[in-house]
C-alpha atoms as a PDB file:
ATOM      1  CA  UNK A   1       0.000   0.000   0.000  1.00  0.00           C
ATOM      2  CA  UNK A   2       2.656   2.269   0.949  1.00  0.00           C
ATOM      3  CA  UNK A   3       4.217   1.475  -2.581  1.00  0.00           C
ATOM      4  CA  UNK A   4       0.940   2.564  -4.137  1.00  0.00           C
ATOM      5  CA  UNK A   5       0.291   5.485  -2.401  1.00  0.00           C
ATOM      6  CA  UNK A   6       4.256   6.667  -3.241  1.00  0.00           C
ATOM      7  CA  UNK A   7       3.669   6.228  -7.045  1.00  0.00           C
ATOM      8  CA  UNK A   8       0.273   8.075  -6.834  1.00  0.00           C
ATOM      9  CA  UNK A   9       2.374  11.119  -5.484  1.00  0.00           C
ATOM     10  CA  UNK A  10       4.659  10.553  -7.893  1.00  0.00           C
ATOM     11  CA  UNK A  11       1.668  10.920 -10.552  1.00  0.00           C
ATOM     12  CA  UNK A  12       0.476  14.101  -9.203  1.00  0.00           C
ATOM     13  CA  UNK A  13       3.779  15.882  -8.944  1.00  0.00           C
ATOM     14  CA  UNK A  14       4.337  14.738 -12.849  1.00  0.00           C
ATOM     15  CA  UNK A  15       0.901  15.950 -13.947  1.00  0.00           C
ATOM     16  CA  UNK A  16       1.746  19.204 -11.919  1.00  0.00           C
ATOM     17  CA  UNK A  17       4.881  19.938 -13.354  1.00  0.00           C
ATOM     18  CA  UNK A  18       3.381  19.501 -16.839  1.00  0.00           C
ATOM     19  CA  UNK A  19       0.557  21.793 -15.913  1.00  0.00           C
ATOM     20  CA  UNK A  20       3.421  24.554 -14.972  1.00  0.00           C
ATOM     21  CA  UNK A  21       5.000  24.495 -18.084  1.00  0.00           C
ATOM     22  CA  UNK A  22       1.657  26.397 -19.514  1.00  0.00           C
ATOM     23  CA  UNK A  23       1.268  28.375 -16.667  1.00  0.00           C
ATOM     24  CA  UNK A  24       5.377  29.727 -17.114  1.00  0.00           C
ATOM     25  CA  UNK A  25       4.451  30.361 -20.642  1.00  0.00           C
ATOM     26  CA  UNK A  26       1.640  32.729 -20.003  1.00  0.00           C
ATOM     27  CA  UNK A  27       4.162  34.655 -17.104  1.00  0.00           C
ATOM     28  CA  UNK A  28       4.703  37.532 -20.330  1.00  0.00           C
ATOM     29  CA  UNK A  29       2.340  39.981 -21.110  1.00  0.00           C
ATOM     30  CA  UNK A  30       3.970  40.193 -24.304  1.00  0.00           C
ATOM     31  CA  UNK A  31       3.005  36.148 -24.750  1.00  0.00           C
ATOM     32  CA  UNK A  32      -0.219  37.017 -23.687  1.00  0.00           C
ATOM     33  CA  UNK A  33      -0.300  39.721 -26.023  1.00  0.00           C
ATOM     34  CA  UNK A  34       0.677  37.390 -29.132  1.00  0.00           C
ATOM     35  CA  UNK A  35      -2.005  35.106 -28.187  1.00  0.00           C
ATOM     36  CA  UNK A  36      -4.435  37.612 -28.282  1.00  0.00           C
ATOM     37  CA  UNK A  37      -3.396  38.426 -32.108  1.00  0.00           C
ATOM     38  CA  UNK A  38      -3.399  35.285 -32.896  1.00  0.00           C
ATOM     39  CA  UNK A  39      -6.879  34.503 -31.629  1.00  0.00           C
ATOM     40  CA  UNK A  40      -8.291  36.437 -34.475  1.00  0.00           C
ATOM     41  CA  UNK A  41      -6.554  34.438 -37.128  1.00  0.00           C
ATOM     42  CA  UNK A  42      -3.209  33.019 -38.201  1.00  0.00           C
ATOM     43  CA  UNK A  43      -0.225  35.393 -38.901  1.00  0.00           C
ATOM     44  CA  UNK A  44       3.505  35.373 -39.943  1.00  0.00           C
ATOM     45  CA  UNK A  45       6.169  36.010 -37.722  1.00  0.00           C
ATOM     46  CA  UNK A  46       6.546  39.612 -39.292  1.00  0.00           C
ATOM     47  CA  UNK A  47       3.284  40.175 -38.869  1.00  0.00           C
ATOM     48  CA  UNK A  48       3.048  39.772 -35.235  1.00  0.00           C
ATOM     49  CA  UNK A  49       6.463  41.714 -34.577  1.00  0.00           C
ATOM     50  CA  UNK A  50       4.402  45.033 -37.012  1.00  0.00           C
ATOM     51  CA  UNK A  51       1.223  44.380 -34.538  1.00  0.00           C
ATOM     52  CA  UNK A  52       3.043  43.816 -31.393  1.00  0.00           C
ATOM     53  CA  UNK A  53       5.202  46.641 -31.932  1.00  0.00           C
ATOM     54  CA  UNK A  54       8.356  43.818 -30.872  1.00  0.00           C
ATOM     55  CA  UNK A  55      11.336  43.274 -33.090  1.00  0.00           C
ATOM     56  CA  UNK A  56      11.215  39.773 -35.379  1.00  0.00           C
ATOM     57  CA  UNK A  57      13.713  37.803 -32.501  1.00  0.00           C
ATOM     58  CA  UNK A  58      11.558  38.857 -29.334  1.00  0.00           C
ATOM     59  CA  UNK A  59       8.795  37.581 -31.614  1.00  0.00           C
ATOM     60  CA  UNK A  60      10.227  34.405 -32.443  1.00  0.00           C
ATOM     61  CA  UNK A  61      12.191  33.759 -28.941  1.00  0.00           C
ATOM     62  CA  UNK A  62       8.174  34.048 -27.247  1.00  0.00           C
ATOM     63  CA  UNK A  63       6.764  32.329 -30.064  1.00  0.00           C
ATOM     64  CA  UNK A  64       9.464  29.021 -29.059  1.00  0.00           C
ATOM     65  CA  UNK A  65       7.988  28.819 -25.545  1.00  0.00           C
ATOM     66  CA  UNK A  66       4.437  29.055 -26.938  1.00  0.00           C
ATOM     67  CA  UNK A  67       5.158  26.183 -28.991  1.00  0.00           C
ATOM     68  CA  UNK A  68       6.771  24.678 -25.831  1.00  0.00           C
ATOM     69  CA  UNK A  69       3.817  24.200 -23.923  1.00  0.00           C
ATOM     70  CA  UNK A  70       1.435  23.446 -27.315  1.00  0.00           C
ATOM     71  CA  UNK A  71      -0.609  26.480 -26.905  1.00  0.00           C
ATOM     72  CA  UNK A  72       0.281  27.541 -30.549  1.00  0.00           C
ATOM     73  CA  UNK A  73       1.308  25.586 -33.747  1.00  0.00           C
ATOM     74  CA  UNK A  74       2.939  26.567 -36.972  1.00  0.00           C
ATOM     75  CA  UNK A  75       2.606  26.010 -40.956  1.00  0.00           C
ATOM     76  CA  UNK A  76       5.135  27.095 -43.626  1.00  0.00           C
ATOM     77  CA  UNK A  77       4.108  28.526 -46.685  1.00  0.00           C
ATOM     78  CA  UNK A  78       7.400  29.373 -48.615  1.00  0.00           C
ATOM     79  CA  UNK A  79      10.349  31.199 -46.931  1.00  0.00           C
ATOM     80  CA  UNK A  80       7.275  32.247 -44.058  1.00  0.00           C
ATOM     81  CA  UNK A  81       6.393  30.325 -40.837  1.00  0.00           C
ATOM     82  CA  UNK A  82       2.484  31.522 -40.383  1.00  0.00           C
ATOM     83  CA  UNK A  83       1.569  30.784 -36.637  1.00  0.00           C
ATOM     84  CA  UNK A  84      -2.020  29.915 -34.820  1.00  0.00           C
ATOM     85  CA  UNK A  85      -3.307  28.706 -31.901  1.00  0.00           C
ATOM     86  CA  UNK A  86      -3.643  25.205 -30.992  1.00  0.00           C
ATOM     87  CA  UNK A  87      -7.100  24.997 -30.993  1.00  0.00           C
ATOM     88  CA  UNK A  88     -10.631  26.910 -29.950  1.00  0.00           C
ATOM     89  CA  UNK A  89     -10.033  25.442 -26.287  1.00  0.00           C
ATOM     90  CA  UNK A  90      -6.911  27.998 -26.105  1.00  0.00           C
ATOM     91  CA  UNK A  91      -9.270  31.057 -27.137  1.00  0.00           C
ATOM     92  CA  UNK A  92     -12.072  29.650 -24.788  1.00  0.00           C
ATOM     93  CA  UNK A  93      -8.749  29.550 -21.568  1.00  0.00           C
ATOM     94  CA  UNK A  94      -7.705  33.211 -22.743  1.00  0.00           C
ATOM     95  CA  UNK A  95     -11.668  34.518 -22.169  1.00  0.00           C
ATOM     96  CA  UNK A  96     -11.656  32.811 -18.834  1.00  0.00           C
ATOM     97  CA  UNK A  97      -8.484  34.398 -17.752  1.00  0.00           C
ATOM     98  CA  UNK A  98      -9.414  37.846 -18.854  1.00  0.00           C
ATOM     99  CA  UNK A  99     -12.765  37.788 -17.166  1.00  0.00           C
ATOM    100  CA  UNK A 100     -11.706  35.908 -14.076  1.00  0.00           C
ATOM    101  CA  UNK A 101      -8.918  38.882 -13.982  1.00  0.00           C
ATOM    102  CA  UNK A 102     -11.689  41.444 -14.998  1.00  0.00           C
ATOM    103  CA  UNK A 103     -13.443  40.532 -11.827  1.00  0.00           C
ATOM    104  CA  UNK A 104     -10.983  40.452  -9.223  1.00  0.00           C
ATOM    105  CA  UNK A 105      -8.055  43.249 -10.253  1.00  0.00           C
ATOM    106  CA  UNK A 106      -9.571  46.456  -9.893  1.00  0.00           C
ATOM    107  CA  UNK A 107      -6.789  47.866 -11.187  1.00  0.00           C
ATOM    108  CA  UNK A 108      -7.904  46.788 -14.849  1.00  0.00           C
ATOM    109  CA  UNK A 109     -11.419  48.325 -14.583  1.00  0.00           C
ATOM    110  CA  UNK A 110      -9.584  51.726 -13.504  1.00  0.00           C
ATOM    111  CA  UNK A 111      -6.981  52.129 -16.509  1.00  0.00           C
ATOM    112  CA  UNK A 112     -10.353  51.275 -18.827  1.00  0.00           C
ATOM    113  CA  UNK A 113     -12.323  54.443 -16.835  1.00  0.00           C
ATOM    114  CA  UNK A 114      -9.513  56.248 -17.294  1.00  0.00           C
ATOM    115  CA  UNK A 115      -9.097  55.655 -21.058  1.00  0.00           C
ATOM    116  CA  UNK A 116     -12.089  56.427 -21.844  1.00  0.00           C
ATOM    117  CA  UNK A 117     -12.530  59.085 -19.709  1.00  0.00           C
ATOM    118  CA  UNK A 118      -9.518  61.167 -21.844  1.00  0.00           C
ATOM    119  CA  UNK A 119     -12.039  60.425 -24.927  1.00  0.00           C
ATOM    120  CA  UNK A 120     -14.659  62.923 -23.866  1.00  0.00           C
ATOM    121  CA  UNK A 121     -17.489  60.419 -22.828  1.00  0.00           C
ATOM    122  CA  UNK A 122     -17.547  58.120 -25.625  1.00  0.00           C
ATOM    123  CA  UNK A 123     -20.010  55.135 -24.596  1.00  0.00           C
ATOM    124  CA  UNK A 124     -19.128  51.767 -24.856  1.00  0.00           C
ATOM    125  CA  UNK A 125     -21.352  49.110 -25.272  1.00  0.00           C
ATOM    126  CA  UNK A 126     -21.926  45.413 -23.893  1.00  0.00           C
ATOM    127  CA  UNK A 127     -22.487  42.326 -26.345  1.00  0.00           C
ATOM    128  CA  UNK A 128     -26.329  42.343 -25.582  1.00  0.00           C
ATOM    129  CA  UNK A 129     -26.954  46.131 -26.299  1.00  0.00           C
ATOM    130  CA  UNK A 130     -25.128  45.174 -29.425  1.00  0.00           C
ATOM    131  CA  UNK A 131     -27.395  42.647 -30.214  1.00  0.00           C
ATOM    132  CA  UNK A 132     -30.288  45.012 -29.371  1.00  0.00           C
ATOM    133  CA  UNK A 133     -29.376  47.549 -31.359  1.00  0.00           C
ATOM    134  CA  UNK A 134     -28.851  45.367 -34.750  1.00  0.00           C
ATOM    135  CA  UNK A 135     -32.643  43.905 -34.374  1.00  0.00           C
ATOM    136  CA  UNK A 136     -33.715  47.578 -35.115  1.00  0.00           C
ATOM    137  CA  UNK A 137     -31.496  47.411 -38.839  1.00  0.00           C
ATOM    138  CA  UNK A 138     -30.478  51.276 -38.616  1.00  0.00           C
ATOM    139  CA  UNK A 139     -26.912  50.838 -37.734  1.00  0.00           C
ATOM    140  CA  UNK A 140     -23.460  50.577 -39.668  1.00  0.00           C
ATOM    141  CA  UNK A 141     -21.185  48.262 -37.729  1.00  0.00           C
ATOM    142  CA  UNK A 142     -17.703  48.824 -38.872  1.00  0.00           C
ATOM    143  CA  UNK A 143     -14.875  45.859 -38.109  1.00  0.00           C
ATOM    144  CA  UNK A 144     -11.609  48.222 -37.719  1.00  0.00           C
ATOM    145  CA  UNK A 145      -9.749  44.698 -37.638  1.00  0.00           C
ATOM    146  CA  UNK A 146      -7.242  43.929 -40.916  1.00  0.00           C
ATOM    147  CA  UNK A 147      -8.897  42.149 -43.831  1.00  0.00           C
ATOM    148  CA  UNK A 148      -7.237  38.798 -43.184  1.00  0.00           C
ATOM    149  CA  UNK A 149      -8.534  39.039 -39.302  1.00  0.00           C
ATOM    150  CA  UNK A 150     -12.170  39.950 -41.021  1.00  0.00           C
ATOM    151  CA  UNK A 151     -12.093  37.351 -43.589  1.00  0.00           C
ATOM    152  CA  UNK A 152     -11.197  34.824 -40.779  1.00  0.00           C
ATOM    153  CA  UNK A 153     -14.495  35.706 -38.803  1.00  0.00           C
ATOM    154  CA  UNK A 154     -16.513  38.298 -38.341  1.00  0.00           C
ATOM    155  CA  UNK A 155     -20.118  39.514 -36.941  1.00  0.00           C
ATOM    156  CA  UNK A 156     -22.533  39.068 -39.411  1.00  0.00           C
ATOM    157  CA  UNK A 157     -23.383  42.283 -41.179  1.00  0.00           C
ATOM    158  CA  UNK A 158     -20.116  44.010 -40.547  1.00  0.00           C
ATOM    159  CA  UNK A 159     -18.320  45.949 -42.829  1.00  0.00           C
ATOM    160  CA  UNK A 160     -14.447  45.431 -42.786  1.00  0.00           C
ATOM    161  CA  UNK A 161     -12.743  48.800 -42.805  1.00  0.00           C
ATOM    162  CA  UNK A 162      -9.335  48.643 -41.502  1.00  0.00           C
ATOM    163  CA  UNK A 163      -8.543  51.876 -38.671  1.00  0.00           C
ATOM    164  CA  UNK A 164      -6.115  53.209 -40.845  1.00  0.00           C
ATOM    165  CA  UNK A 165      -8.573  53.570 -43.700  1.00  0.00           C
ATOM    166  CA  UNK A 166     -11.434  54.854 -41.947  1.00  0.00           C
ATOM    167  CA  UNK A 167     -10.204  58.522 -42.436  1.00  0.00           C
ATOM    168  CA  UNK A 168     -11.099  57.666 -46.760  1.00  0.00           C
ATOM    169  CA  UNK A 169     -14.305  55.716 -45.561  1.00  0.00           C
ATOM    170  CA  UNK A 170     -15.950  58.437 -43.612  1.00  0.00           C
ATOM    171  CA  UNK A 171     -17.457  60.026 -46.959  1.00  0.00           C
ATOM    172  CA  UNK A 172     -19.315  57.016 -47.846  1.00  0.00           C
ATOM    173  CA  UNK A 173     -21.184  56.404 -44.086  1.00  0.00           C
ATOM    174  CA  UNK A 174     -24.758  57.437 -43.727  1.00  0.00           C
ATOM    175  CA  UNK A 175     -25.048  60.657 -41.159  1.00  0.00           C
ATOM    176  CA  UNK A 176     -28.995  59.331 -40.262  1.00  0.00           C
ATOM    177  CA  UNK A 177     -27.807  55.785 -39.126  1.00  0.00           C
ATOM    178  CA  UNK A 178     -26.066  55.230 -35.573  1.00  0.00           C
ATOM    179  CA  UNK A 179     -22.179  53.919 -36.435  1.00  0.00           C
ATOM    180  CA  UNK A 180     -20.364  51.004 -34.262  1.00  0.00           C
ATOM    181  CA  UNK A 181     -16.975  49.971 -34.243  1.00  0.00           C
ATOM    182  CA  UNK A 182     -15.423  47.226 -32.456  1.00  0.00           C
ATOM    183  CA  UNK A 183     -11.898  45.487 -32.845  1.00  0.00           C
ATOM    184  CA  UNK A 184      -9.859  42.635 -31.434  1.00  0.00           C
ATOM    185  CA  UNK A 185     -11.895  43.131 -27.624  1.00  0.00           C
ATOM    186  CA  UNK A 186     -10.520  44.557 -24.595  1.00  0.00           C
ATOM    187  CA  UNK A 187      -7.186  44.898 -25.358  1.00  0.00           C
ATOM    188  CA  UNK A 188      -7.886  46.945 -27.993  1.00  0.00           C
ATOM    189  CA  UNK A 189      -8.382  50.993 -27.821  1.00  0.00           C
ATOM    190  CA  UNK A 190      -9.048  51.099 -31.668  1.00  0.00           C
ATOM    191  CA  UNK A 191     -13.232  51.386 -31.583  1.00  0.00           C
ATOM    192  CA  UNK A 192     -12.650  53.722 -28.710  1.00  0.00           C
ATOM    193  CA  UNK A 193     -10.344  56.025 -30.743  1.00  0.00           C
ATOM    194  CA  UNK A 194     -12.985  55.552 -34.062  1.00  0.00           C
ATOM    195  CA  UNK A 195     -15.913  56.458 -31.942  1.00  0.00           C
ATOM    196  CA  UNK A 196     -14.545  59.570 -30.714  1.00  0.00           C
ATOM    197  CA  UNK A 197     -12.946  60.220 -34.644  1.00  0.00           C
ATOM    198  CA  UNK A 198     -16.504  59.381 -35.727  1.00  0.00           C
ATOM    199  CA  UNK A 199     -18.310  61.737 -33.131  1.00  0.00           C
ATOM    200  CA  UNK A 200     -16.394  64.817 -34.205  1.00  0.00           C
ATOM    201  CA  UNK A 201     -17.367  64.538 -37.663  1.00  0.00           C
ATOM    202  CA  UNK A 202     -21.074  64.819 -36.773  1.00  0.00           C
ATOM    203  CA  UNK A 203     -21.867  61.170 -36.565  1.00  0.00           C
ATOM    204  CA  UNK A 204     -24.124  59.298 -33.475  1.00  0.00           C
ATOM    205  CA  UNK A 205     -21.412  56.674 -32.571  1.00  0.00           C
ATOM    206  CA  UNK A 206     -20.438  53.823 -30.330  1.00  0.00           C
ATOM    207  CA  UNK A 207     -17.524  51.607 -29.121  1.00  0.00           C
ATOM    208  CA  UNK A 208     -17.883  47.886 -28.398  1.00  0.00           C
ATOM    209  CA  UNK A 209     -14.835  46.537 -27.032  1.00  0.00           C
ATOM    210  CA  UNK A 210     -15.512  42.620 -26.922  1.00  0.00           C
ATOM    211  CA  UNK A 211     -14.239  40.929 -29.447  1.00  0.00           C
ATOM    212  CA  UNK A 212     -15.535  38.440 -32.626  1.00  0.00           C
ATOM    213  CA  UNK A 213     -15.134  35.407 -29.863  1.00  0.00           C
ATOM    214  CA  UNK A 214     -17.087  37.046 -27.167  1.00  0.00           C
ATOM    215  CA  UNK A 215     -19.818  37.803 -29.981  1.00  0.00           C
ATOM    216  CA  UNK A 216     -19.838  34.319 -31.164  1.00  0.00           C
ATOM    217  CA  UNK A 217     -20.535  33.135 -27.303  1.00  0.00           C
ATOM    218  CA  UNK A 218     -23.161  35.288 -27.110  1.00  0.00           C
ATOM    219  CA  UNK A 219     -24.754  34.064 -29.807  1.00  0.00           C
ATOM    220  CA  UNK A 220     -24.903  30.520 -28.815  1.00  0.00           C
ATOM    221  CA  UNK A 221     -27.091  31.258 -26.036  1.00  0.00           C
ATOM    222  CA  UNK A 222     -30.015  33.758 -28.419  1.00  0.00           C
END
């Protein structure tokens, strides 16, 4: 018995050390930060060091311990590696952690307030007034997203204009109809930034800062 109850411990410490090798990969916010890009579709090395603002080798070096501890994979096409998440379960593990840390740092909720407090008031809305709003069909809901993040998935009835196009797109969007923008969620201050652009030229306009995933969720429940 002794025996038995030695090799049991002997289980748990090995399943716990394997279990630590994801937790030490997600110890970077800058890991974090590449699985967030990558949860709105695959991209080349390149192009997470131009969205991450990191330099090709920081890329790569945090890309390695991703790979590590199988919470990404990789394809090559060419003389690129193009780079993705595992699966769906690692997008449904990085909305857990940012709610459950949502709900218990406060400090999170206070550098939001104070974001959009600098934007003079722009209101942000949930997933369900989203969904509220498009049953009454007199909105424009803008993806500010890059094409190969909209063409991966994106809420029905969006129209894919990239942020640094929407300066050329605001001729062509209807003053009578309310305007939303949303982008890659929480992390991102894009729709924020829109609203406010979209508000000065005389439009009625919103920010939703969930994502595409968060939208999806939603919907499985209506």
């Amino acid at each position: 018995m002794e025996e038995l109850i030695s090799s049991a411990k002997d289980y748990k410490d090995q399943l716990y050390k394997q279990l630590a090798r994801v937790g030490k990969s997600l110890s970077s916010d800058k890991r974090l930060e590449i699985l967030d890009l990558l949860s709105n579709g695959p991209k080349t090395v390149e192009k997470l060091a131009r969205d991450s603002g990191m330099s090709v080798a920081n890329v790569s070096r945090h890309l390695q311990i991703l790979n590590d501890s199988r919470l990404v994979k990789f394809t090559k096409k060419g003389t690129y590696v193009i780079y993705s998440l595992t699966d769906e379960s690692v997008v449904d593990f990085l909305y857990s952690l940012w709610k459950i840390s949502e709900n218990h740092i406060s400090d999170i909720n206070q550098i939001k307030r104070d974001f959009i407090k600098n934007l003079d008031g722009i209101e942000t809305l949930s997933v369900d007034e989203l969904y509220g709003k498009l049953a009454k069909e007199d909105i424009v809901l803008l993806d500010l997203r890059a094409e190969d993040e909209f063409e991966n998935g994106h809420i029905e009835g969006a129209i894919s204009v990239p942020m640094e196009e929407l300066d050329l797109y605001l001729q062509k969007l209807p003053k009578d109809k309310e305007i939303i923008a949303y982008c890659r969620g929480k992390f991102c201050a894009l729709s924020a930034i829109a609203a406010k652009k979209l508000k000065e030229h005389g439009f009625t306009a919103y920010s939703m800062d969930e994502s595409f995933y968060a939208w999806e969720k939603y919907m499985k429940n209506h």
